[in-house]
N, C-alpha and C. Protein backbone atom coordinates (compact mmCIF):
# COMPACT_ATOMS: atom_id res chain seq x y z
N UNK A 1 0.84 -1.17 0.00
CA UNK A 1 0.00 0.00 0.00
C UNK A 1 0.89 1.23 0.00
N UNK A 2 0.78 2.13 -0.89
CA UNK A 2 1.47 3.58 -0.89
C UNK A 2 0.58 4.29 -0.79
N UNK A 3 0.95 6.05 -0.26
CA UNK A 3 0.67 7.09 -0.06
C UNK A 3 0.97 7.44 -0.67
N UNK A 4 0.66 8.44 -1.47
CA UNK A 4 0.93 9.22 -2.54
C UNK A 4 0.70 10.55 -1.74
N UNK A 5 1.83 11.66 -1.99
CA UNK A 5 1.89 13.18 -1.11
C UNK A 5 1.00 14.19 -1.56
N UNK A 6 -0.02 13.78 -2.63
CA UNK A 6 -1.29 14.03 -2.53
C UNK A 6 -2.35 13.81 -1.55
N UNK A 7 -2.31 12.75 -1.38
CA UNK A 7 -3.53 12.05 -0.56
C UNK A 7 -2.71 12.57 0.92
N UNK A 8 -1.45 12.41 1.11
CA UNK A 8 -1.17 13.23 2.46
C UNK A 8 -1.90 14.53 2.65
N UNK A 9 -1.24 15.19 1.56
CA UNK A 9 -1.71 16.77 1.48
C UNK A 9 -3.33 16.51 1.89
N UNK A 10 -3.87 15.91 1.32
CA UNK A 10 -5.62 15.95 1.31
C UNK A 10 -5.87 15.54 2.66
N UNK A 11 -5.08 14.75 3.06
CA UNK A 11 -5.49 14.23 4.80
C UNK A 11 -5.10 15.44 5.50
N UNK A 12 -4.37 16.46 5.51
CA UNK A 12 -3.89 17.34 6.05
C UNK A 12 -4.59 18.51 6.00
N UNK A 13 -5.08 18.81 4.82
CA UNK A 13 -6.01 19.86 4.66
C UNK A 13 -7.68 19.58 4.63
N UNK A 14 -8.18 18.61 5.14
CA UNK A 14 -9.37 18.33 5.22
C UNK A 14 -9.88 18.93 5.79
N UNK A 15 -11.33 19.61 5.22
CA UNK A 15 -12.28 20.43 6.50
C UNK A 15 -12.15 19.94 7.67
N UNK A 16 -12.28 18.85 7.59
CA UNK A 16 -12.49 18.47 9.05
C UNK A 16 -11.66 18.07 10.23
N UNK A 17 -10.40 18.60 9.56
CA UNK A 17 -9.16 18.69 10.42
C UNK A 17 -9.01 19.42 11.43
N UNK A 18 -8.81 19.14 12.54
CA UNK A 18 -8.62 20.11 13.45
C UNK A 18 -9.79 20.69 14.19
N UNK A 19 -10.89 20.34 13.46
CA UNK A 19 -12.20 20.85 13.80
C UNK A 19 -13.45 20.03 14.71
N UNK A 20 -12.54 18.75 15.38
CA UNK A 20 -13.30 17.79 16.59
C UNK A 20 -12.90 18.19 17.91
N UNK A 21 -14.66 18.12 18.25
CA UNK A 21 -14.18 18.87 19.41
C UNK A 21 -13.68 18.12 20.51
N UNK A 22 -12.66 18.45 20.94
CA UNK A 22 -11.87 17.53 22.30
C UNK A 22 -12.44 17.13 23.25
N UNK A 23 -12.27 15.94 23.73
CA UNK A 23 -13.28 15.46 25.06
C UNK A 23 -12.10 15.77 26.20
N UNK A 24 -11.04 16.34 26.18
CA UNK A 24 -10.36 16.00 28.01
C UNK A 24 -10.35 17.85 27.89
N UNK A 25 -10.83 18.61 29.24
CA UNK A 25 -10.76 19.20 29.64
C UNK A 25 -9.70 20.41 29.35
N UNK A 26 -9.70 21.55 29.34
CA UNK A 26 -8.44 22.64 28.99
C UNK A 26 -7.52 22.59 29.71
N UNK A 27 -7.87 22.40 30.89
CA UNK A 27 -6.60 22.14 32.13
C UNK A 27 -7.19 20.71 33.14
N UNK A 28 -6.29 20.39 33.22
CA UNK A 28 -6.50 18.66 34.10
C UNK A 28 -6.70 19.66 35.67
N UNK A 29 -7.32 19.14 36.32
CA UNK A 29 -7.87 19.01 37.92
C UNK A 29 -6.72 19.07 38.91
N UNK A 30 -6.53 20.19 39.26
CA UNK A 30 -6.00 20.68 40.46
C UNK A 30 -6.13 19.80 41.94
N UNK A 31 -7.16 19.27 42.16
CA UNK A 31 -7.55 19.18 43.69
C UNK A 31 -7.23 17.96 43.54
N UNK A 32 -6.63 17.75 44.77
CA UNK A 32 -6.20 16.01 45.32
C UNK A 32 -6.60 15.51 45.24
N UNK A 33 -6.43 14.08 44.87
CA UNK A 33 -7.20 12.81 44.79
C UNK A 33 -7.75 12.14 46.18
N UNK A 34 -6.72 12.83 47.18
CA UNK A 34 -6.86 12.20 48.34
C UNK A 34 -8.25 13.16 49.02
N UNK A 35 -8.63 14.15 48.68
CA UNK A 35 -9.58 15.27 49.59
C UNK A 35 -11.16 14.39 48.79
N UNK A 36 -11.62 13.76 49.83
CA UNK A 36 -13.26 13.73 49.41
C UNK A 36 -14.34 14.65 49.08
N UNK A 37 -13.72 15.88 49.52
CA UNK A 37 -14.86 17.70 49.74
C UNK A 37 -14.34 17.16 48.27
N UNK A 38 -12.96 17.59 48.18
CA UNK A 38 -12.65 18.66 46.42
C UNK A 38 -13.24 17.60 45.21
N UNK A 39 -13.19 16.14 45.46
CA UNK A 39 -13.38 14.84 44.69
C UNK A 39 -14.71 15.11 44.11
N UNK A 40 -15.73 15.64 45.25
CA UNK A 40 -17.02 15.52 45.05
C UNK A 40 -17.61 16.68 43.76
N UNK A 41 -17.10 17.72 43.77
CA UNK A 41 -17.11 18.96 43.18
C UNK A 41 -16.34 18.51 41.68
N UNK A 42 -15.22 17.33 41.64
CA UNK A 42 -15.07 16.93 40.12
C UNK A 42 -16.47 17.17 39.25
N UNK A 43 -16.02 16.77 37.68
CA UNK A 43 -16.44 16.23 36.67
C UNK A 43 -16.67 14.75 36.54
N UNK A 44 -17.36 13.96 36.10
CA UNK A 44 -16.67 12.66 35.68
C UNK A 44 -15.47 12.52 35.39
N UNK A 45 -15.43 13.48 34.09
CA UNK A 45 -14.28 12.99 33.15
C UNK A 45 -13.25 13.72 34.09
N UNK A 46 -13.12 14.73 34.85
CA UNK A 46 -12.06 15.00 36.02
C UNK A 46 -11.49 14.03 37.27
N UNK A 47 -12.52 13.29 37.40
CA UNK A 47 -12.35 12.47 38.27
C UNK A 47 -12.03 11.18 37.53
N UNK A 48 -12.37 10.49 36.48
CA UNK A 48 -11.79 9.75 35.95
C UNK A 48 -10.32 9.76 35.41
N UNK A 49 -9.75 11.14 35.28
CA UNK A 49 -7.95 11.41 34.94
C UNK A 49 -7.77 11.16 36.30
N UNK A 50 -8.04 11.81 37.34
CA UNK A 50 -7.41 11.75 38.74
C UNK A 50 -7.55 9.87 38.92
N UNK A 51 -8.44 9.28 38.53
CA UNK A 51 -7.89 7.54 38.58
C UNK A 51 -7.09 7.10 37.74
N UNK A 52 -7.06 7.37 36.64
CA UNK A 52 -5.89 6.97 35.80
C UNK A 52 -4.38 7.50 36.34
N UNK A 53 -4.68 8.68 36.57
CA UNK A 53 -3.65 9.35 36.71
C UNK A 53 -2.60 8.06 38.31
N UNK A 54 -3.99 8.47 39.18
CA UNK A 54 -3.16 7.61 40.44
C UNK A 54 -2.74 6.18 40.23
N UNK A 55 -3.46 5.45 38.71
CA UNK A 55 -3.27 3.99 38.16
C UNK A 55 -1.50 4.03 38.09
N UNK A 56 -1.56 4.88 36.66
CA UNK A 56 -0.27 5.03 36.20
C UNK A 56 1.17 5.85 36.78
N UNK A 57 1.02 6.07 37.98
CA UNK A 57 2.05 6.54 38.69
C UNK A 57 3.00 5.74 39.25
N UNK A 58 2.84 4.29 39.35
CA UNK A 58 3.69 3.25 39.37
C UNK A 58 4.28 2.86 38.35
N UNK A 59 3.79 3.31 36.91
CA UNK A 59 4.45 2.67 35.88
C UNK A 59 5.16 3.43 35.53
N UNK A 60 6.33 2.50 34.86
CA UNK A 60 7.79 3.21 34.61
C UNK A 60 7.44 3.43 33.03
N UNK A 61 8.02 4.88 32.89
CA UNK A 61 8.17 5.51 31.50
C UNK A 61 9.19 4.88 30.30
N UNK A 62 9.61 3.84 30.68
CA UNK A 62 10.53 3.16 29.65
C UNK A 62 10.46 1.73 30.10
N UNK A 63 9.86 0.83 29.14
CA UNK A 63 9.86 -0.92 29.64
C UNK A 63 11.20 -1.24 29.46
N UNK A 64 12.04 -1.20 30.03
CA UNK A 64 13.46 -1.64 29.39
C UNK A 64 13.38 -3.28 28.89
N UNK A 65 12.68 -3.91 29.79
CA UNK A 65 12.59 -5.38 29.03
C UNK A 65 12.42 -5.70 27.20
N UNK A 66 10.92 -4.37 27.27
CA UNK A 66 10.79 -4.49 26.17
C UNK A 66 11.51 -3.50 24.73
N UNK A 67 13.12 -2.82 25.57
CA UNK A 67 13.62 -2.07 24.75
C UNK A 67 14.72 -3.10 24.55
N UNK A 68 14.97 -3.84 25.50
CA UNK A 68 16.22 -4.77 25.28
C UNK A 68 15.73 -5.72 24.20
N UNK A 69 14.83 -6.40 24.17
CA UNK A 69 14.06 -7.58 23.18
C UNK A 69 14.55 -6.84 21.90
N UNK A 70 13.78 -6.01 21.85
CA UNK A 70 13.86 -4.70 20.52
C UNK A 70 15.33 -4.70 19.85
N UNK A 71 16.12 -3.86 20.67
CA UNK A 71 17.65 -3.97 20.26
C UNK A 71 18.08 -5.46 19.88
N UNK A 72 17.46 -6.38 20.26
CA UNK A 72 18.80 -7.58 20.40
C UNK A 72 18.21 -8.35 19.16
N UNK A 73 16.69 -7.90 18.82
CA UNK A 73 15.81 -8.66 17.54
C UNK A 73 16.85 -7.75 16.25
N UNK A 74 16.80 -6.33 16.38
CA UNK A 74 17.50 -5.40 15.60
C UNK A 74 18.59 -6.31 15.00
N UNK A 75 19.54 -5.95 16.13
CA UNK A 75 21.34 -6.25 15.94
C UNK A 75 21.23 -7.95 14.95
N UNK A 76 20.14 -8.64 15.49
CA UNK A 76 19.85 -9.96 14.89
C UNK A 76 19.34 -10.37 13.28
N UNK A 77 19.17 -8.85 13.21
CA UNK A 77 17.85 -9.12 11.67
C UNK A 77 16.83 -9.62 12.10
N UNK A 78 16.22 -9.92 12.98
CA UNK A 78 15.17 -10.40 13.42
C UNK A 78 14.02 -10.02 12.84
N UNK A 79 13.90 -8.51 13.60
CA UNK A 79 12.90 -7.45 13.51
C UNK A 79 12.66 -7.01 11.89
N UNK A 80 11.72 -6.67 11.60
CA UNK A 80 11.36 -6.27 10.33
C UNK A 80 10.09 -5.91 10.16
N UNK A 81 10.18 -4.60 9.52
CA UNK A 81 8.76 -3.90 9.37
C UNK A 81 8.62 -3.27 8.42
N UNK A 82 7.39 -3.69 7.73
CA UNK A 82 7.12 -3.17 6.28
C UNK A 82 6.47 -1.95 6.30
N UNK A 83 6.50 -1.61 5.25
CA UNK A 83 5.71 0.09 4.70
C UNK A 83 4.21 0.36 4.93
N UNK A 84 3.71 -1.02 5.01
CA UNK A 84 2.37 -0.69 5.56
C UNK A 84 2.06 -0.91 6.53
N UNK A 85 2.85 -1.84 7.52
CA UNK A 85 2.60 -1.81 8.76
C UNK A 85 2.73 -0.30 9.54
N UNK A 86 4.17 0.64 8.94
CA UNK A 86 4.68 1.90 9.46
C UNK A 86 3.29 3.24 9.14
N UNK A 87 3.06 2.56 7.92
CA UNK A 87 1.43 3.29 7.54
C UNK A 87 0.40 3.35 8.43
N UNK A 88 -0.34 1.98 8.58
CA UNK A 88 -1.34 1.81 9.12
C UNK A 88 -1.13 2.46 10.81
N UNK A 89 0.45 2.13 11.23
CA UNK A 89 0.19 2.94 12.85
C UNK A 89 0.37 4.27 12.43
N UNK A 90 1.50 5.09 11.32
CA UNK A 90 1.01 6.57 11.29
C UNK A 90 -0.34 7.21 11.02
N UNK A 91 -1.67 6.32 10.40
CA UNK A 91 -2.77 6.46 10.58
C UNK A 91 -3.55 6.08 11.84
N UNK A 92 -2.91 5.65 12.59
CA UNK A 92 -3.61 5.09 13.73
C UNK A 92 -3.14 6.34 14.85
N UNK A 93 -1.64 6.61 14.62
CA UNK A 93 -1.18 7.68 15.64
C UNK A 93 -2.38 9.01 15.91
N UNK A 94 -2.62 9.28 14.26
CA UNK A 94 -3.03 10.55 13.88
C UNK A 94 -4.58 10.49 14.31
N UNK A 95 -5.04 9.55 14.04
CA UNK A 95 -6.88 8.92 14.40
C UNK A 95 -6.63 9.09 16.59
N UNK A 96 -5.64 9.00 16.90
CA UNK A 96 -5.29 8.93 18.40
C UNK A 96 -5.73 10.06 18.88
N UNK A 97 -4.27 10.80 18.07
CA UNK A 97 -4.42 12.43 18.50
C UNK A 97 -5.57 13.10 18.39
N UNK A 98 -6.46 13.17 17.25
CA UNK A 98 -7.72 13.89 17.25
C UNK A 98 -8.42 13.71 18.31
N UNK A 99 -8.18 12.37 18.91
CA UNK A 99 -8.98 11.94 20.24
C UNK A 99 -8.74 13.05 21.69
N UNK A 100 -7.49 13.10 21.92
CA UNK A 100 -6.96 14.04 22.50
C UNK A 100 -6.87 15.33 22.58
């Protein structure tokens, strides 16, 4: 499957680019997770970042397990990734972000 830097251009300049309206909030929630008063006065969707948020505070920002696998498939020839696989996630990245 190819892209042609037309059909980029056209994904890029689409009316409807840029023009969905965002579901997370302008600024994320100030008040502690720990205060029940300030909790109550959330949003849903405010109070649902403040759980994620307290989910993912144990998790580490780099899997090294899964950076070592990576490198050692590399150095091996192992690893290999085609043009449409690199496609389909730069369409998937971009379908993400609008979400955001």
């Amino acid at each position: 499957m190819k892209i042609s830097i037309t059909e980029c251009g056209h994904a890029a300049s689409s009316k409807e680019y840029g023009k969905q309206e965002k579901i997370l909030p302008k600024q994320m929630p100030r008040k502690k997770a720990d205060d029940p008063a300030a909790r109550a006065h959330l949003t849903p969707l405010e109070q649902g970042i403040l759980v994620a948020e307290e989910a993912l505070k144990d998790v580490p920002d780099v899997r090294e397990e899964l950076i070592e696998d990576l490198k050692k498939r590399i150095q091996s020839g192992e690893y290999k990734v085609s043009g449409e696989e690199v496609a389909d996630m730069m369409m998937r990245r971009r379908a993400a972000d609008r979400i955001r």
